[in-house]
PDB file of N, CA and C in Angstrom:
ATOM      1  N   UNK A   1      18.895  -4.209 -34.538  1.00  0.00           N
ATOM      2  CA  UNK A   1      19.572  -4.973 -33.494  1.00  0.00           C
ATOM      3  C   UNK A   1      18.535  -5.799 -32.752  1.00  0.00           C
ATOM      4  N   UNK A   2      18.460  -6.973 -32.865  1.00  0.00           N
ATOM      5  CA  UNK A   2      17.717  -8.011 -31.835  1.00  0.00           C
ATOM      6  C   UNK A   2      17.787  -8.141 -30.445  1.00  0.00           C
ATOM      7  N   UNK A   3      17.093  -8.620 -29.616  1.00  0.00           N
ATOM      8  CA  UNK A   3      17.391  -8.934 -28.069  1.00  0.00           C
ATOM      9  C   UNK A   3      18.044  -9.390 -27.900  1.00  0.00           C
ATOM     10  N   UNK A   4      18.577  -9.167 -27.211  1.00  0.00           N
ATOM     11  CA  UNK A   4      20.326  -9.759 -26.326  1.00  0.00           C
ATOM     12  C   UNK A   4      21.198  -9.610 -27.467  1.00  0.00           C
ATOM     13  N   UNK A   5      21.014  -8.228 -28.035  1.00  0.00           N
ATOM     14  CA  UNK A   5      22.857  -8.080 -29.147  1.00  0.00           C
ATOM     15  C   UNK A   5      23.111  -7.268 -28.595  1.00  0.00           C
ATOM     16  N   UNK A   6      24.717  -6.891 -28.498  1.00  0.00           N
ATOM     17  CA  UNK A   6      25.103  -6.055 -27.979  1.00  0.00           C
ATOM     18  C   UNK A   6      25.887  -5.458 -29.274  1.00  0.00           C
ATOM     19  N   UNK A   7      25.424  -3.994 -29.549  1.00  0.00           N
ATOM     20  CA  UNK A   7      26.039  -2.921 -30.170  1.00  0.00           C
ATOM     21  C   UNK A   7      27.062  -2.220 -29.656  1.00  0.00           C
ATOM     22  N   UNK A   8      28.311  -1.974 -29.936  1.00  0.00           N
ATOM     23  CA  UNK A   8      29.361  -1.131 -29.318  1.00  0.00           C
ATOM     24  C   UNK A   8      29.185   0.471 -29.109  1.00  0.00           C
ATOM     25  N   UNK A   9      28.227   0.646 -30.513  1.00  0.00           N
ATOM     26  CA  UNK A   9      28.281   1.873 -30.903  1.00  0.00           C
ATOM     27  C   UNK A   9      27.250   2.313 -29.698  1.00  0.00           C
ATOM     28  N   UNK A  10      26.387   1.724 -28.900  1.00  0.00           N
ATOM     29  CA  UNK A  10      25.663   1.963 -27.936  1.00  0.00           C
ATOM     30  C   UNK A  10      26.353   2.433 -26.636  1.00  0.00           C
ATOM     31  N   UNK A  11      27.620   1.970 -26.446  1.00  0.00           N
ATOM     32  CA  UNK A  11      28.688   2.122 -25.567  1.00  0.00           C
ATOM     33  C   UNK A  11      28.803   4.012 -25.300  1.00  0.00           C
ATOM     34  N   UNK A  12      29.221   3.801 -26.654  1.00  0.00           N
ATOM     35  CA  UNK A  12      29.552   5.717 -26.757  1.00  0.00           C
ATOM     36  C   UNK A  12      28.371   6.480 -27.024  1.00  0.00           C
ATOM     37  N   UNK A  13      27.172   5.941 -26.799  1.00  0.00           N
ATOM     38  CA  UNK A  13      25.494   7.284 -26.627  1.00  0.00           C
ATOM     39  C   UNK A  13      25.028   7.110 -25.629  1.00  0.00           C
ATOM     40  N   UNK A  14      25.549   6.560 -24.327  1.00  0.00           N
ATOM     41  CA  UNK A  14      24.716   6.615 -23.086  1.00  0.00           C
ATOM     42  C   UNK A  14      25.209   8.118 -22.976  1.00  0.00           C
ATOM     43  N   UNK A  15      24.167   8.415 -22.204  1.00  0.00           N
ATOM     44  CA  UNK A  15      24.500  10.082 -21.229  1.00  0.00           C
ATOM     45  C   UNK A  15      23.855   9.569 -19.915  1.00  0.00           C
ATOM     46  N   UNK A  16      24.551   9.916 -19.282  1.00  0.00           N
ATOM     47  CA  UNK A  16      24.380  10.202 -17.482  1.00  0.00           C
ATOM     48  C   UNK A  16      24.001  11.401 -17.328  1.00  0.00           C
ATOM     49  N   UNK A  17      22.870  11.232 -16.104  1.00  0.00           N
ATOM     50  CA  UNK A  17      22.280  12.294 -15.069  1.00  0.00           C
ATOM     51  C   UNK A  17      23.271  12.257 -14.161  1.00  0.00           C
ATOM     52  N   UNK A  18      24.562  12.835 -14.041  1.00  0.00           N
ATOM     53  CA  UNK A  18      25.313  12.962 -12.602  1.00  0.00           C
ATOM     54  C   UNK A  18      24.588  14.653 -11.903  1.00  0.00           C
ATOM     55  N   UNK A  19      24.077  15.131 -12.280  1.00  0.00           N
ATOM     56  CA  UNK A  19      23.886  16.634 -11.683  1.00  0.00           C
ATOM     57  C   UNK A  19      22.997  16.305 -10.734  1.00  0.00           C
ATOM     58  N   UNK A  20      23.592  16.051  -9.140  1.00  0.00           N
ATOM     59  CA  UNK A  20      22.201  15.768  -8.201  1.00  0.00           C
ATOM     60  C   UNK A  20      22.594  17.099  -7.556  1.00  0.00           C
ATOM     61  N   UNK A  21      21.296  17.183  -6.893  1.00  0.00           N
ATOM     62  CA  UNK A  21      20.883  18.129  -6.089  1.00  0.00           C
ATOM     63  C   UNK A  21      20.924  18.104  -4.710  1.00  0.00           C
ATOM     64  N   UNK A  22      21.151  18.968  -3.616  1.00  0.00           N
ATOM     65  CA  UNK A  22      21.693  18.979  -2.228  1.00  0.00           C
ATOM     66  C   UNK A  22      20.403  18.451  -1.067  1.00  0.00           C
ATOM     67  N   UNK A  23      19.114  18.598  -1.869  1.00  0.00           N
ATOM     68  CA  UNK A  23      17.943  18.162  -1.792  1.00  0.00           C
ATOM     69  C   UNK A  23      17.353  16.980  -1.694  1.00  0.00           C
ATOM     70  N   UNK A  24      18.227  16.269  -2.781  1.00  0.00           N
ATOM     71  CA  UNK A  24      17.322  14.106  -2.805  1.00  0.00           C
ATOM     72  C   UNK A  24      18.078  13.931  -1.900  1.00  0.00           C
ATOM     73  N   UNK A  25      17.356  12.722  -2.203  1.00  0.00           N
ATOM     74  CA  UNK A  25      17.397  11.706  -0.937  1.00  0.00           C
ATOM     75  C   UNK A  25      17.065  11.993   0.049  1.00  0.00           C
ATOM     76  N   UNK A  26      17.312  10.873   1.256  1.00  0.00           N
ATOM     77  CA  UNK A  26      16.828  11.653   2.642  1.00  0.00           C
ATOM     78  C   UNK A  26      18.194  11.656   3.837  1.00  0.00           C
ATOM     79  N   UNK A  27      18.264  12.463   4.222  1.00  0.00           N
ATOM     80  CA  UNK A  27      19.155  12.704   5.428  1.00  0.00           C
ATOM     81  C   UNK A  27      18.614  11.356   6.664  1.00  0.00           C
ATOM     82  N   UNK A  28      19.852  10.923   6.885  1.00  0.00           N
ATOM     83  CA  UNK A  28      20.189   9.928   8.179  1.00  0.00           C
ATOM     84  C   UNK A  28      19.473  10.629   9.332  1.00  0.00           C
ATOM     85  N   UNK A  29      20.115  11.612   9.400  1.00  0.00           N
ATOM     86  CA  UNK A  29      20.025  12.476  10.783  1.00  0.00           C
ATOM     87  C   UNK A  29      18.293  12.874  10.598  1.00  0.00           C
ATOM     88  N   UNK A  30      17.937  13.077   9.748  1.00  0.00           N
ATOM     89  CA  UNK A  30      16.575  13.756   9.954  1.00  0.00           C
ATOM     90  C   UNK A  30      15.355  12.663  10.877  1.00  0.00           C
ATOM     91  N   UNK A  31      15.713  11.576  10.928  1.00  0.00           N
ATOM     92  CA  UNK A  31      15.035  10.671  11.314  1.00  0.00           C
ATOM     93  C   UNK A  31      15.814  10.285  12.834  1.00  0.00           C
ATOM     94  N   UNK A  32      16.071  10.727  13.570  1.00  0.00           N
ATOM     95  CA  UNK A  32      16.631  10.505  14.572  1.00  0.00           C
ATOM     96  C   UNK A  32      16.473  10.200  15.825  1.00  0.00           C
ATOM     97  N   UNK A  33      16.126   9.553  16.727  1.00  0.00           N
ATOM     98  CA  UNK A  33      15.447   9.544  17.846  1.00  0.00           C
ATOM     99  C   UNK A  33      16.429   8.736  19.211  1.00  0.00           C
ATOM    100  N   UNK A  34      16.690  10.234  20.419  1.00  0.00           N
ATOM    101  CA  UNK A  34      17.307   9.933  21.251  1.00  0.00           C
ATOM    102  C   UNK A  34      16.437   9.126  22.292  1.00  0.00           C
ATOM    103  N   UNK A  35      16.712   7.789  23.162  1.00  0.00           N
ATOM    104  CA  UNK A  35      15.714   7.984  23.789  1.00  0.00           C
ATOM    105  C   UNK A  35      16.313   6.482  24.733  1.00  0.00           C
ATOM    106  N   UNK A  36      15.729   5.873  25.539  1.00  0.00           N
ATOM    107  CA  UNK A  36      16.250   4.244  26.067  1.00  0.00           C
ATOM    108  C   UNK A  36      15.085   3.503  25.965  1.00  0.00           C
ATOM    109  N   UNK A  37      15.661   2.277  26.131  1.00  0.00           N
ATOM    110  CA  UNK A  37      14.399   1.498  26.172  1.00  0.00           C
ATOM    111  C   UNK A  37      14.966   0.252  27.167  1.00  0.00           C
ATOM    112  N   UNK A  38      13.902   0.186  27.956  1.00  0.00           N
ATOM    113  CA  UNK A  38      13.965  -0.934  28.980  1.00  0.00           C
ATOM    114  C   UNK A  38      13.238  -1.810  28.912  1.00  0.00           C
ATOM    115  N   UNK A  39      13.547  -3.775  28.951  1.00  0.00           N
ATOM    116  CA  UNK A  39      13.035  -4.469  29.154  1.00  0.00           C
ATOM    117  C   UNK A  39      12.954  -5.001  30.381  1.00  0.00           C
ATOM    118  N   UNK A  40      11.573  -5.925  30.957  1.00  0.00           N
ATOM    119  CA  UNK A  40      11.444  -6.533  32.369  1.00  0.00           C
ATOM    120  C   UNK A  40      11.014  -7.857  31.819  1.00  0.00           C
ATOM    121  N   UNK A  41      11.788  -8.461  31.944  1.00  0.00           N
ATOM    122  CA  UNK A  41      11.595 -10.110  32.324  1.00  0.00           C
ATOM    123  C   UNK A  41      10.908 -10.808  33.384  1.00  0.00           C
ATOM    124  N   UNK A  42       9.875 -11.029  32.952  1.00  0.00           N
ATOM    125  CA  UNK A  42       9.192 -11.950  34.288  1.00  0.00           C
ATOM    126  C   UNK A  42       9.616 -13.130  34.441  1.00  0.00           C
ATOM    127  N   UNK A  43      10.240 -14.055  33.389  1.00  0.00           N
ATOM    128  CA  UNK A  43      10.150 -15.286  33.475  1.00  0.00           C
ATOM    129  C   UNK A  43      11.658 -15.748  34.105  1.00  0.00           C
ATOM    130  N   UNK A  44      12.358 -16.609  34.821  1.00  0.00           N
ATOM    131  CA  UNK A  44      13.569 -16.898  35.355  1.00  0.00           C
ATOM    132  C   UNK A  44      14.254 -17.478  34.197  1.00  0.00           C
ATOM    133  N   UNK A  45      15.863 -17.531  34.904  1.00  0.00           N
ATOM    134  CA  UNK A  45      16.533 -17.728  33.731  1.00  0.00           C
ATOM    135  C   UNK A  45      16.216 -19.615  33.763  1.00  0.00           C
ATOM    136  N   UNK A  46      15.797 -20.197  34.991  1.00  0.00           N
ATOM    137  CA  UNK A  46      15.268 -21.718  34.384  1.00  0.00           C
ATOM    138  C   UNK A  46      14.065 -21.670  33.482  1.00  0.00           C
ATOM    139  N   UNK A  47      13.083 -20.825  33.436  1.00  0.00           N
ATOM    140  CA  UNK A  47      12.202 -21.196  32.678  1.00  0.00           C
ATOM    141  C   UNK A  47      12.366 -20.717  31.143  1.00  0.00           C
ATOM    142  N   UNK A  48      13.552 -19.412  31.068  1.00  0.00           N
ATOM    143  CA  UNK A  48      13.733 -19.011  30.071  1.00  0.00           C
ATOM    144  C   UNK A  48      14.304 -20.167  29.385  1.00  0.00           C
ATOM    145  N   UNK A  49      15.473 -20.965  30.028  1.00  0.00           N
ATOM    146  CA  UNK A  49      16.290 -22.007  29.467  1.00  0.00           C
ATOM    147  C   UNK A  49      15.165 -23.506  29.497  1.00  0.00           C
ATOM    148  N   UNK A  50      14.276 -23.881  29.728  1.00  0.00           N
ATOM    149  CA  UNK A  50      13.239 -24.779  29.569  1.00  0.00           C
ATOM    150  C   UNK A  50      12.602 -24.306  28.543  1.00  0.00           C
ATOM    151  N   UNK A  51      12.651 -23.037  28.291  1.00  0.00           N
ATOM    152  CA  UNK A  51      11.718 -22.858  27.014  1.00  0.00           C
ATOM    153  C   UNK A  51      12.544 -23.064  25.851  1.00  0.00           C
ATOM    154  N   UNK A  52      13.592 -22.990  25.836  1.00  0.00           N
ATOM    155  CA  UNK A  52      14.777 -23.055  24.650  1.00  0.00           C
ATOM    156  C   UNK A  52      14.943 -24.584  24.297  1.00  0.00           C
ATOM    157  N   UNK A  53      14.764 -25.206  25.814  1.00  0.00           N
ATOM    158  CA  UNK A  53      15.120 -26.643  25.086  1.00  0.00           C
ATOM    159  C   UNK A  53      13.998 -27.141  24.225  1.00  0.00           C
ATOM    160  N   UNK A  54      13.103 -26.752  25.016  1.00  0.00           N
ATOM    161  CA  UNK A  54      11.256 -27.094  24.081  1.00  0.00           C
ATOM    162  C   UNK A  54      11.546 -26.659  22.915  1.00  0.00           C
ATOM    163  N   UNK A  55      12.280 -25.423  22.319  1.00  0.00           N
ATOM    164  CA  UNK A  55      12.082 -24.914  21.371  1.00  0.00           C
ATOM    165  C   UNK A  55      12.616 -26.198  20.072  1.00  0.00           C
ATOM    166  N   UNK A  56      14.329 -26.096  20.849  1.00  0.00           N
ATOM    167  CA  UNK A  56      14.804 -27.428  20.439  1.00  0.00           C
ATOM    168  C   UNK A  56      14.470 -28.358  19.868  1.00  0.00           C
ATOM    169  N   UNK A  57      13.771 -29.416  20.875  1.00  0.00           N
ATOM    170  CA  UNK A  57      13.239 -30.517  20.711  1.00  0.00           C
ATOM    171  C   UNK A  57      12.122 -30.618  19.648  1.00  0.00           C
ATOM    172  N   UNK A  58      11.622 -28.975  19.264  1.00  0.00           N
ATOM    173  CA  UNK A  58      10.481 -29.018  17.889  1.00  0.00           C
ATOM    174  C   UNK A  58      10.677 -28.697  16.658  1.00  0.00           C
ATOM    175  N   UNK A  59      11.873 -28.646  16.801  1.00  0.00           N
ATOM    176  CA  UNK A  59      12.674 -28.368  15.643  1.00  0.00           C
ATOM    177  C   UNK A  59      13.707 -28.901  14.789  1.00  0.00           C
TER     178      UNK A  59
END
């Protein structure tokens, strides 16, 4: 059989690994972290909005 033929009879000899274990992978939860986070803005909302138009205008 050459590259890129497709055999039928190949259809019916795959076998699958379905038997997983309670073990792989990694748990969501194991990585978890309760916690807050606060930002402080120094800059006003005019200079925040002067910086946006600059951004604008370079783009």
């Amino acid at each position: 059989m050459g590259f890129g033929s497709y055999d039928e009879t190949e259809q019916d000899n795959q076998e699958y690994d379905t038997d997983f274990e309670d073990d792989d992978g990694v748990s969501a939860e194991e990585n978890a972290h309760d916690g807050d986070v606060e930002f402080e803005f120094t800059a006003s909302n005019d200079e925040l909005l002067d910086r946006l138009e600059d951004i604008k205008e370079n783009t």
